[in-house]
C-alpha atoms as a PDB file:
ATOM      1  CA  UNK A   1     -24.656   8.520 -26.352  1.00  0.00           C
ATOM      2  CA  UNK A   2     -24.825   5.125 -27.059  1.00  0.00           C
ATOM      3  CA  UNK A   3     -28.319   4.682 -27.653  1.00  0.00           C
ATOM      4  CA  UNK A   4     -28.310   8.072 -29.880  1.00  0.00           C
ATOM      5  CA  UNK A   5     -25.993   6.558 -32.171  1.00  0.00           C
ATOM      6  CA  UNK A   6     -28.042   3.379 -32.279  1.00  0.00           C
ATOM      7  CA  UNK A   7     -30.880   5.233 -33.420  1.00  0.00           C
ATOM      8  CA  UNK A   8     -29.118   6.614 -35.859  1.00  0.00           C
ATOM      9  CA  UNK A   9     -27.458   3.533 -37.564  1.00  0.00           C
ATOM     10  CA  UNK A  10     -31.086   2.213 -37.521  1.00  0.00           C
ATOM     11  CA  UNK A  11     -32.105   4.822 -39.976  1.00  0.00           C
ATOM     12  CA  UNK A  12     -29.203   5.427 -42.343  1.00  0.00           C
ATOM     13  CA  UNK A  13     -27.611   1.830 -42.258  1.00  0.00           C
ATOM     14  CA  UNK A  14     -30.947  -0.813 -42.990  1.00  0.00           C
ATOM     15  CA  UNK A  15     -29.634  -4.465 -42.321  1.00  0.00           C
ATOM     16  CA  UNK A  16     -26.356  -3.374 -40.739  1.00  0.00           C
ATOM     17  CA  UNK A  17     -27.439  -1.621 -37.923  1.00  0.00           C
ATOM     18  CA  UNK A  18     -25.969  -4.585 -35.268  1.00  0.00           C
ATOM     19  CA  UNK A  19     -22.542  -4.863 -36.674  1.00  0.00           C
ATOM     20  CA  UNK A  20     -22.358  -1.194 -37.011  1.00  0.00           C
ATOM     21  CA  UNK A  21     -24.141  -1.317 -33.478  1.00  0.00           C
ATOM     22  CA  UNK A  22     -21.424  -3.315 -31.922  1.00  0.00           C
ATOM     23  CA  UNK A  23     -18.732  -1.154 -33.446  1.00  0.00           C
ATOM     24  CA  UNK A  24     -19.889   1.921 -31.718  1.00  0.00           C
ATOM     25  CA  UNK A  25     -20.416   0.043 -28.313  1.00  0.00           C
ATOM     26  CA  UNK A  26     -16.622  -1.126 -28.411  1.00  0.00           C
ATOM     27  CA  UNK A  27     -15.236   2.296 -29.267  1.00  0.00           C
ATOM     28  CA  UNK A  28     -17.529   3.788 -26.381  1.00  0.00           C
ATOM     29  CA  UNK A  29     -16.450   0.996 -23.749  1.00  0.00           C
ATOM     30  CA  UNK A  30     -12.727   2.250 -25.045  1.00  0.00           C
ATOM     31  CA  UNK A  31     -13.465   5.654 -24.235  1.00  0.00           C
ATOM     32  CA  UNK A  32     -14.674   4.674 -21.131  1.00  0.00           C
ATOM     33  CA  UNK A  33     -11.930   2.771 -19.460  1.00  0.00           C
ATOM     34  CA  UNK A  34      -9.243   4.665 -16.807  1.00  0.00           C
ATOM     35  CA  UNK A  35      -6.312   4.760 -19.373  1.00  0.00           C
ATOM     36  CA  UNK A  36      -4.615   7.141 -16.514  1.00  0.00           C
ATOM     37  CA  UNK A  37      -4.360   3.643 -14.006  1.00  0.00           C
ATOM     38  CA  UNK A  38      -0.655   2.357 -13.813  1.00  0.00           C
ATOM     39  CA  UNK A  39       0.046  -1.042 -12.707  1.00  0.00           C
ATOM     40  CA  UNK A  40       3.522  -1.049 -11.009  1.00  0.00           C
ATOM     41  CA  UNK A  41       5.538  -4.404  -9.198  1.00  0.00           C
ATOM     42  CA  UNK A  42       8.311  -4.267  -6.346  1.00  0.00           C
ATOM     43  CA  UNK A  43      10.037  -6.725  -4.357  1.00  0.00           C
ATOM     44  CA  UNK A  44      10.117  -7.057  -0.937  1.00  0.00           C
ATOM     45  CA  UNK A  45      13.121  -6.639   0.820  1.00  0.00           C
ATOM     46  CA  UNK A  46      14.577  -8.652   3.614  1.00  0.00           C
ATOM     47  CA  UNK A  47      13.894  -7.405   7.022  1.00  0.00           C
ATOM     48  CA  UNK A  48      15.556  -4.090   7.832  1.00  0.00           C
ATOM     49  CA  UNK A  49      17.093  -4.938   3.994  1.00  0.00           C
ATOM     50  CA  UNK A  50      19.585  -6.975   4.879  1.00  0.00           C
ATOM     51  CA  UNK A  51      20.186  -9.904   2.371  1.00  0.00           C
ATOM     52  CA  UNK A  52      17.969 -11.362  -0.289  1.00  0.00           C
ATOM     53  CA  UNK A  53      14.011 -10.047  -1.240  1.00  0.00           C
ATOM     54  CA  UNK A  54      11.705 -11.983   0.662  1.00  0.00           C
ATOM     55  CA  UNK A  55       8.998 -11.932  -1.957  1.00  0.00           C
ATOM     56  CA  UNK A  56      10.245 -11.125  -5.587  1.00  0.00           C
ATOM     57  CA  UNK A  57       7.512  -8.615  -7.289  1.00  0.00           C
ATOM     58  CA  UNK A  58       5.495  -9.347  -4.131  1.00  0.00           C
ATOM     59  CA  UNK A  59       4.464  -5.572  -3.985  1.00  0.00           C
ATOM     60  CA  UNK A  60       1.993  -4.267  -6.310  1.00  0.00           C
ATOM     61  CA  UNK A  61       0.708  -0.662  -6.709  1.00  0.00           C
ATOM     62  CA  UNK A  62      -2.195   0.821  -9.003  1.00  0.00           C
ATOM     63  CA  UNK A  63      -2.040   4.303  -9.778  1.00  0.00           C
ATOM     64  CA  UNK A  64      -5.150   6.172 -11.218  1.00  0.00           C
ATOM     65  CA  UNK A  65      -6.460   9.876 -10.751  1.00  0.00           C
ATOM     66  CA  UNK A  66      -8.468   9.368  -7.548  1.00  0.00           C
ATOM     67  CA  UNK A  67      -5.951   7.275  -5.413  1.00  0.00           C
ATOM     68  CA  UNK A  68      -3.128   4.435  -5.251  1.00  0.00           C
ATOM     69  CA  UNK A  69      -4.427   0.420  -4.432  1.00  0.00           C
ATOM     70  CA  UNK A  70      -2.283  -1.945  -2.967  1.00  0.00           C
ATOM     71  CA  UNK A  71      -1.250  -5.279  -2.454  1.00  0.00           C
ATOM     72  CA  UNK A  72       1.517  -7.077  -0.846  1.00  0.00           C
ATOM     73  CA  UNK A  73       1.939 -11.147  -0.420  1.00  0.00           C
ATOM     74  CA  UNK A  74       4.954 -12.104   1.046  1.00  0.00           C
ATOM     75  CA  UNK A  75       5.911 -15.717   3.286  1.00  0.00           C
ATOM     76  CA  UNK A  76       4.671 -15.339   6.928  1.00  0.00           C
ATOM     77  CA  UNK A  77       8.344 -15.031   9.122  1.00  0.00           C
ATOM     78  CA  UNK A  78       9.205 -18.011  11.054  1.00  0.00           C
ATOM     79  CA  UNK A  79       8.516 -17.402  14.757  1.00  0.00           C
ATOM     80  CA  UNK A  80      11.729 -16.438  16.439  1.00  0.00           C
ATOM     81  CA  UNK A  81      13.525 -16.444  13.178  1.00  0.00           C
ATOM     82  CA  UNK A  82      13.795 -13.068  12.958  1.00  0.00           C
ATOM     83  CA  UNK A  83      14.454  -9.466  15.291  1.00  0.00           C
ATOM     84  CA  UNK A  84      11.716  -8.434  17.311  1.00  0.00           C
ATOM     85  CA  UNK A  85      10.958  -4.869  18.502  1.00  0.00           C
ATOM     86  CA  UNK A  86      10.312  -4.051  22.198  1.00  0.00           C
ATOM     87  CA  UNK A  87       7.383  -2.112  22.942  1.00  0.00           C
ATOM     88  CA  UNK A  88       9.165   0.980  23.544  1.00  0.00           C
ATOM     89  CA  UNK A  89      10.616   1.252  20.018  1.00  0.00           C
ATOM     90  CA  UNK A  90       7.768   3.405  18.560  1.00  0.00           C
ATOM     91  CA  UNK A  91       7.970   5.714  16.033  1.00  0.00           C
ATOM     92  CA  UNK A  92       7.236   9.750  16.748  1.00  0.00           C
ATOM     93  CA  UNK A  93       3.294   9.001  15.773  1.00  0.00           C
ATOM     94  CA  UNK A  94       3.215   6.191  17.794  1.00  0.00           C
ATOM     95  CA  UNK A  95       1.232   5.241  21.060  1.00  0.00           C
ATOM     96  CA  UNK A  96       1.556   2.860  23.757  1.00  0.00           C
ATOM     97  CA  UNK A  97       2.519  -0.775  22.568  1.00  0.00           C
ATOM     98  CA  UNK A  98       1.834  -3.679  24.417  1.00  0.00           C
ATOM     99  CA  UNK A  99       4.886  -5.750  25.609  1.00  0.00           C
ATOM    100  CA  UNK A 100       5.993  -8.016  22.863  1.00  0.00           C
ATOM    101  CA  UNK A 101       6.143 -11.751  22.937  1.00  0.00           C
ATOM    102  CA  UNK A 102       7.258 -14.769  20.588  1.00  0.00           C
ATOM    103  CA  UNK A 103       4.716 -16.796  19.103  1.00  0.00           C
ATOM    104  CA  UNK A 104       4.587 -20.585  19.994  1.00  0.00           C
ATOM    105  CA  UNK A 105       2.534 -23.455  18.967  1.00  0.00           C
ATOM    106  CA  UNK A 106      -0.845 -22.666  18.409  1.00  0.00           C
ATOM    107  CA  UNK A 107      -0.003 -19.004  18.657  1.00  0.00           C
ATOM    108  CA  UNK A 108       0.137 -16.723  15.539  1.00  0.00           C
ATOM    109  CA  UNK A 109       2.013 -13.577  15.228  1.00  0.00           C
ATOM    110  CA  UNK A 110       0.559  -9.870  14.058  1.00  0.00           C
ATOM    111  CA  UNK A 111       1.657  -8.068  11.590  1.00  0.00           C
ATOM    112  CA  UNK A 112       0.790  -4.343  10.330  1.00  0.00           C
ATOM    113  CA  UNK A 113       1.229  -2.426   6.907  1.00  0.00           C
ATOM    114  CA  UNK A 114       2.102   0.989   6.586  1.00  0.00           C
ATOM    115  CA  UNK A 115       1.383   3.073   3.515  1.00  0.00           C
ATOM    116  CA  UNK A 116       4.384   5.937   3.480  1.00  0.00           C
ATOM    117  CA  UNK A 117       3.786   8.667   0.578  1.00  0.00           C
ATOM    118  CA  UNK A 118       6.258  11.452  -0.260  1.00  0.00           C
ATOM    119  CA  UNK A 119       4.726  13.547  -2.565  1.00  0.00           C
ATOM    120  CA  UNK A 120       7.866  14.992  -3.456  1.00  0.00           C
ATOM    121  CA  UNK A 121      10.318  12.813  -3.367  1.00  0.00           C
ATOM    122  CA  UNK A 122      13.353  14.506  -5.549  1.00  0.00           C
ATOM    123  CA  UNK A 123      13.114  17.154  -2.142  1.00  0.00           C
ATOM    124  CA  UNK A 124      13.709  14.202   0.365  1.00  0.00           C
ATOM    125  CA  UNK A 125      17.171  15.476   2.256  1.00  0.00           C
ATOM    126  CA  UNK A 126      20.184  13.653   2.062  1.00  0.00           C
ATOM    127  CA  UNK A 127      18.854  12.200  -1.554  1.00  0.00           C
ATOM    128  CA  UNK A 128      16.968   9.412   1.004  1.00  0.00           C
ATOM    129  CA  UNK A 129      13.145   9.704   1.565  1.00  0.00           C
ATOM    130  CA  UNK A 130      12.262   8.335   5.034  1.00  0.00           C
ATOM    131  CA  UNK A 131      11.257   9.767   8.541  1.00  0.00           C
ATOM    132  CA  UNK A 132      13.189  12.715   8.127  1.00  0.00           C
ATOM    133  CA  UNK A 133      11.414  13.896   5.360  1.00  0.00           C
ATOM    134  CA  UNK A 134       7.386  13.151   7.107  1.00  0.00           C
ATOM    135  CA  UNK A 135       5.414  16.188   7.751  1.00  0.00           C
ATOM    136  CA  UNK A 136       3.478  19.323   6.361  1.00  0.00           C
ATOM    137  CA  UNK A 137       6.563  21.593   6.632  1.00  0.00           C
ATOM    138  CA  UNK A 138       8.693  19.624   5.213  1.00  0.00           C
ATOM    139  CA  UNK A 139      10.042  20.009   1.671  1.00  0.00           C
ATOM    140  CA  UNK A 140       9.125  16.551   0.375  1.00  0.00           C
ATOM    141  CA  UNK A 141       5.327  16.800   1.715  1.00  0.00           C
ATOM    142  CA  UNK A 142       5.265  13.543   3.487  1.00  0.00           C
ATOM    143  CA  UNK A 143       3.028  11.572   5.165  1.00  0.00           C
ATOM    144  CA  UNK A 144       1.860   8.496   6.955  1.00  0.00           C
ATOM    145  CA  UNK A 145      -0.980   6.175   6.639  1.00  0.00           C
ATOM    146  CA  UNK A 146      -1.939   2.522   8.307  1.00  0.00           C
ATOM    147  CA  UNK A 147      -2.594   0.539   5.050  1.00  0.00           C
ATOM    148  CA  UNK A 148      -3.924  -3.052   6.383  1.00  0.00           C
ATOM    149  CA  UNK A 149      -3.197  -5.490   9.801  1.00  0.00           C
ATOM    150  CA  UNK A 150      -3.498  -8.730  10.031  1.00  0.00           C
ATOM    151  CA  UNK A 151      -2.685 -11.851  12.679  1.00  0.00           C
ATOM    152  CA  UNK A 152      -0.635 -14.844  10.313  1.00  0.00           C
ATOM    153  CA  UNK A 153      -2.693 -17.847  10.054  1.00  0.00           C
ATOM    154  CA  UNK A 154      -1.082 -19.628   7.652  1.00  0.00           C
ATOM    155  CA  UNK A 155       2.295 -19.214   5.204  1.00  0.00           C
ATOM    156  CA  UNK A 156       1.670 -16.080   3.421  1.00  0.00           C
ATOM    157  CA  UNK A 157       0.644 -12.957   4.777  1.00  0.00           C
ATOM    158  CA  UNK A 158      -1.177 -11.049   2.079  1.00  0.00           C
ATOM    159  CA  UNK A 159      -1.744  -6.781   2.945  1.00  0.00           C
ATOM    160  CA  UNK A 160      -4.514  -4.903   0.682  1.00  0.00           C
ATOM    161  CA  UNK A 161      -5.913  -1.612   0.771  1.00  0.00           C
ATOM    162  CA  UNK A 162      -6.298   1.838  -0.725  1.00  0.00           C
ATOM    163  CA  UNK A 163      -5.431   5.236   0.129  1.00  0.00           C
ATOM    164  CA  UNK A 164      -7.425   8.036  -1.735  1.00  0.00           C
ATOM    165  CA  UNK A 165      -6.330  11.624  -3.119  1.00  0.00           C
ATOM    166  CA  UNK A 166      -6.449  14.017  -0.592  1.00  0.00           C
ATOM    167  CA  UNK A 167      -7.330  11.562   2.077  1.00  0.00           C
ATOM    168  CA  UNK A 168      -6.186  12.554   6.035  1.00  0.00           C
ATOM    169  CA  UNK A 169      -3.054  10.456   6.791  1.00  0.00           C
ATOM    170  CA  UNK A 170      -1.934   9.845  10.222  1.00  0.00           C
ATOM    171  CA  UNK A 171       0.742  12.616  10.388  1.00  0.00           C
ATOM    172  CA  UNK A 172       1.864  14.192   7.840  1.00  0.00           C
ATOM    173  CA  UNK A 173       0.925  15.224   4.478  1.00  0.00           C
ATOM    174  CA  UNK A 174      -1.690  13.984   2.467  1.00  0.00           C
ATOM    175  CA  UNK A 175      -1.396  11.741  -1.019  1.00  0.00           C
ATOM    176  CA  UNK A 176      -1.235  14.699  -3.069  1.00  0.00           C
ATOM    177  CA  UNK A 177       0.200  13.203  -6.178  1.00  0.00           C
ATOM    178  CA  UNK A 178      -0.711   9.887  -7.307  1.00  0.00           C
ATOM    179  CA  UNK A 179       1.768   9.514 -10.542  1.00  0.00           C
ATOM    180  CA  UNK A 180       4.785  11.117  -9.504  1.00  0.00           C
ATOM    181  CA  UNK A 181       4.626  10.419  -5.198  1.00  0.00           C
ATOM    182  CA  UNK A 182       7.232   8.185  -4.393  1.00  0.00           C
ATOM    183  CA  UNK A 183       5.282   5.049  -2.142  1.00  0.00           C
ATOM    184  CA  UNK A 184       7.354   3.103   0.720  1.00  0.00           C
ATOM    185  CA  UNK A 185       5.135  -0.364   1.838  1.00  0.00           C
ATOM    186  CA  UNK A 186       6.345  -1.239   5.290  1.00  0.00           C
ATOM    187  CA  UNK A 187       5.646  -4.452   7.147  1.00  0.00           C
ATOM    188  CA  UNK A 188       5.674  -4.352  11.190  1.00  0.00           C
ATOM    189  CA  UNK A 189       6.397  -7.094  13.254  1.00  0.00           C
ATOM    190  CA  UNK A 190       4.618  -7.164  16.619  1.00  0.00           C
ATOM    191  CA  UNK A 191       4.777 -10.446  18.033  1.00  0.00           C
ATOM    192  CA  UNK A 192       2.275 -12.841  19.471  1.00  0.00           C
ATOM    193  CA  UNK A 193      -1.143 -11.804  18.844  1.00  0.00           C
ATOM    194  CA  UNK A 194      -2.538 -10.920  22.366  1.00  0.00           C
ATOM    195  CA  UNK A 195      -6.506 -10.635  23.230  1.00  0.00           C
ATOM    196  CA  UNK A 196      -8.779  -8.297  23.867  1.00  0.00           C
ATOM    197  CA  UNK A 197      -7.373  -4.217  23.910  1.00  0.00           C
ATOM    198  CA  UNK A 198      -3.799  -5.508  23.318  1.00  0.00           C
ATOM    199  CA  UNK A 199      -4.764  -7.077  20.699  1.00  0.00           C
ATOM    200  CA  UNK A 200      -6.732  -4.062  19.183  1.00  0.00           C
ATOM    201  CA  UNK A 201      -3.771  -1.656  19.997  1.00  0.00           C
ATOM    202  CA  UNK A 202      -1.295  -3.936  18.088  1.00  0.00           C
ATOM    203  CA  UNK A 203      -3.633  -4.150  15.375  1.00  0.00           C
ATOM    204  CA  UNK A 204      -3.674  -0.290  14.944  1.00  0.00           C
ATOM    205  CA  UNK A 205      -0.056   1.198  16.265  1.00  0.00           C
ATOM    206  CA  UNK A 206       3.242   1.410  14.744  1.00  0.00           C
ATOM    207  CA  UNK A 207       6.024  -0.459  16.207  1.00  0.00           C
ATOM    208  CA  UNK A 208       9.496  -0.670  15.351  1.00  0.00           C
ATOM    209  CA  UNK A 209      12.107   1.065  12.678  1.00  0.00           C
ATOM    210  CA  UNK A 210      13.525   0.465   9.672  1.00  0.00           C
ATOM    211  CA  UNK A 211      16.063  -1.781  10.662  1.00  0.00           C
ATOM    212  CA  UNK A 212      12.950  -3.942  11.970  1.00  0.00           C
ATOM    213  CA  UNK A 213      10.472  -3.340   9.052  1.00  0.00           C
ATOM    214  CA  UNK A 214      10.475  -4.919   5.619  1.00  0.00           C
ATOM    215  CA  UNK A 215      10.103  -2.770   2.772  1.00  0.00           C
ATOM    216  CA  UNK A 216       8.851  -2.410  -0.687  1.00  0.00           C
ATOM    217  CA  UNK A 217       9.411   1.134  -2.867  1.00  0.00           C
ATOM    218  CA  UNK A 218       7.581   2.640  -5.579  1.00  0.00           C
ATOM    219  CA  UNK A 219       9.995   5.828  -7.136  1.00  0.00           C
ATOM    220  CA  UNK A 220       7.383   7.396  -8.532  1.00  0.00           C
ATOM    221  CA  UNK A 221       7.499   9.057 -12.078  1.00  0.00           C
END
């Protein structure tokens, strides 16, 4: 289209044709950007909410037509400064955890992110969206996905990733809406970073509940 136009400047508009030229290139390069993608901020709470955000605006979400990016910094917890799960605190979609330990000197913690969608969220029951509201059958169209892991080597731990329209969660629903789905970011705490299959299984299995989890939400439109 570009080039078309080009052409055409070149043989109506003699010794304008780059201005003109450059004109036509910005207006295409308009026309061409995602003017659906929404840039949206959100603080993360405290650990199971209790007391002050832990990271002001330290959540951010894209929205645009295909699927929702992420990001999340927040400060890497203290060892032992904080409430640990036991490896029997899973939720329902959930798998074997590994006992779980305090870090020490010399050894880091791991950490998980969980990407929570409910694609319907003004159908969540009791007015709250959470694990009541998860699943295919349920009115709110929820739905679970693992959004990023990592093991704390230093004072922030910083979460990216991106979940796509349509894509298969973990349980649950699908992202179905990308505008109007209400987003929950959750942060799991599993303890000192074991080796080997441990290590892998922390890296890539829930933990935990909400009073252990810190959390950053996204309402939606």
């Amino acid at each position: 289209m570009i080039h078309l136009a080009a052409n055409k400047l070149k043989r109506t508009i003699k010794g304008t044709v780059w201005p003109a030229l450059l004109v036509v290139i910005a207006f295409a390069a308009i026309g061409c950007s995602d003017s659906s993608a929404s840039s949206e901020t959100a603080d993360v709470g405290a650990q199971g909410g209790d007391g002050e955000p832990v990271a002001v605006d330290g959540a951010t979400l894209d929205r645009a037509q295909d699927g929702i990016a992420f990001r999340m910094v927040m400060p890497t917890p203290p060892a032992g400064s904080y409430i640990y799960p036991t490896a029997d605190m899973m939720p329902p979609f959930g798998s074997a955890h590994p006992e779980v330990s305090v870090g020490g000197p010399g050894e880091p913690e791991t950490y998980t992110l969980w990407f929570i969608v409910f694609n319907v969220p003004d159908r969540c029951t009791d007015s709250l969206c959470n694990i009541d509201d998860i699943g295919l059958d349920t009115s709110a169209r929820g739905g679970v996905y693992q959004g990023d892991g990592r093991i704390a080597d230093g004072e922030e731990l910083v979460f990216e990733g991106r979940v796509r329209l349509g894509q298969e969660p973990i349980t649950g629903a699908p992202l179905e809406d990308t505008t109007g789905s209400m987003i929950h970011l959750l942060v799991a705490p599993h303890g000192r970073a074991l080796p080997g299959t441990d290590g892998w299984r922390q890296l890539n299995g829930p933990i935990g509940n909400l009073s252990l989890w810190w959390l950053a939400e996204f309402p939606g439109s």
